[in-house]
Protein backbone atom coordinates (compact mmCIF):
# COMPACT_ATOMS: atom_id res chain seq x y z
CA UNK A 1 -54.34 6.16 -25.86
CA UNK A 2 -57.59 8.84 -26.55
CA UNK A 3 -57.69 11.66 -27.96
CA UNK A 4 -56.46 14.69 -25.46
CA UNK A 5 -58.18 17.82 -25.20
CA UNK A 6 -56.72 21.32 -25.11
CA UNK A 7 -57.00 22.77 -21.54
CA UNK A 8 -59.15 25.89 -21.02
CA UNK A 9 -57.79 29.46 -21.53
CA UNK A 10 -58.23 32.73 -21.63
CA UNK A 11 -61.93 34.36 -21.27
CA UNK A 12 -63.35 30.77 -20.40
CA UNK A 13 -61.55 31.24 -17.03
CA UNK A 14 -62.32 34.21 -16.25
CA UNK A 15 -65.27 33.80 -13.99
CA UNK A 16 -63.35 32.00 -11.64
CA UNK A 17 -61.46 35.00 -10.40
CA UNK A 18 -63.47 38.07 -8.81
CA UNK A 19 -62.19 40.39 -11.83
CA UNK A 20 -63.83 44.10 -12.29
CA UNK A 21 -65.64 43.45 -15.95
CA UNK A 22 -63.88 46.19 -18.69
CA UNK A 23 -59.92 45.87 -17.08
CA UNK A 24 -57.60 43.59 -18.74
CA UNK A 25 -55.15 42.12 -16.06
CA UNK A 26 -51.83 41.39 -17.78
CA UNK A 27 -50.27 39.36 -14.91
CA UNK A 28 -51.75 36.44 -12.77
CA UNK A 29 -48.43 34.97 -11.53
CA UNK A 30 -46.80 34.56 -7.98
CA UNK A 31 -48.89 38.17 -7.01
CA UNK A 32 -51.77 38.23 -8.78
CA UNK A 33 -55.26 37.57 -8.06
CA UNK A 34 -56.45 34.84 -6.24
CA UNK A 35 -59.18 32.48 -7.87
CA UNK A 36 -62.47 32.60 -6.49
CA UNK A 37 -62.80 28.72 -5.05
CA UNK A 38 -59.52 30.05 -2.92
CA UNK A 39 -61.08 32.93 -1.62
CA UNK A 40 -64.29 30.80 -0.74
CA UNK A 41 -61.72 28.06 0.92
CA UNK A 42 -59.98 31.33 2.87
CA UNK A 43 -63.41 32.55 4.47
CA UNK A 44 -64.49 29.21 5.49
CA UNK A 45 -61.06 28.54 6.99
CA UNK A 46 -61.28 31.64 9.03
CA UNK A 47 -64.95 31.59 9.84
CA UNK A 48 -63.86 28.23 11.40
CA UNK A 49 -60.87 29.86 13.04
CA UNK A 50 -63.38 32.23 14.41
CA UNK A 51 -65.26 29.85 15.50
CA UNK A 52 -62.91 27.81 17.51
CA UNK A 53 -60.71 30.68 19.11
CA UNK A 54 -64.45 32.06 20.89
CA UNK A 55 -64.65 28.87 22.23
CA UNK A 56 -61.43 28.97 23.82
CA UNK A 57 -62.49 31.02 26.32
């Protein structure tokens, strides 16, 4: 079995959530904010959305 690495934490993460520089958040649990690449999945999810229900009619 290799070697493991530690996982990432802390200020390494932060550019994956769309955090105002100079606040420090305290909780990113059950209501906290959402990371970035789920944001990006939520527009493209409702851009298609968009897309379909004008096509209904």
């Amino acid at each position: 079995m290799g070697a493991m690495t530690a996982p990432a934490y802390g200020h390494v993460l932060r550019p994956r959530w769309m955090l105002e520089e100079g606040i420090w958040f305290l909780n990113h649990g059950s209501y906290g904010a959402a990371p970035r690449a789920v944001l990006d999945g939520q527009s493209d999810w409702r851009a298609g959305e968009r897309t379909r229900d004008s096509s209904r009619g």
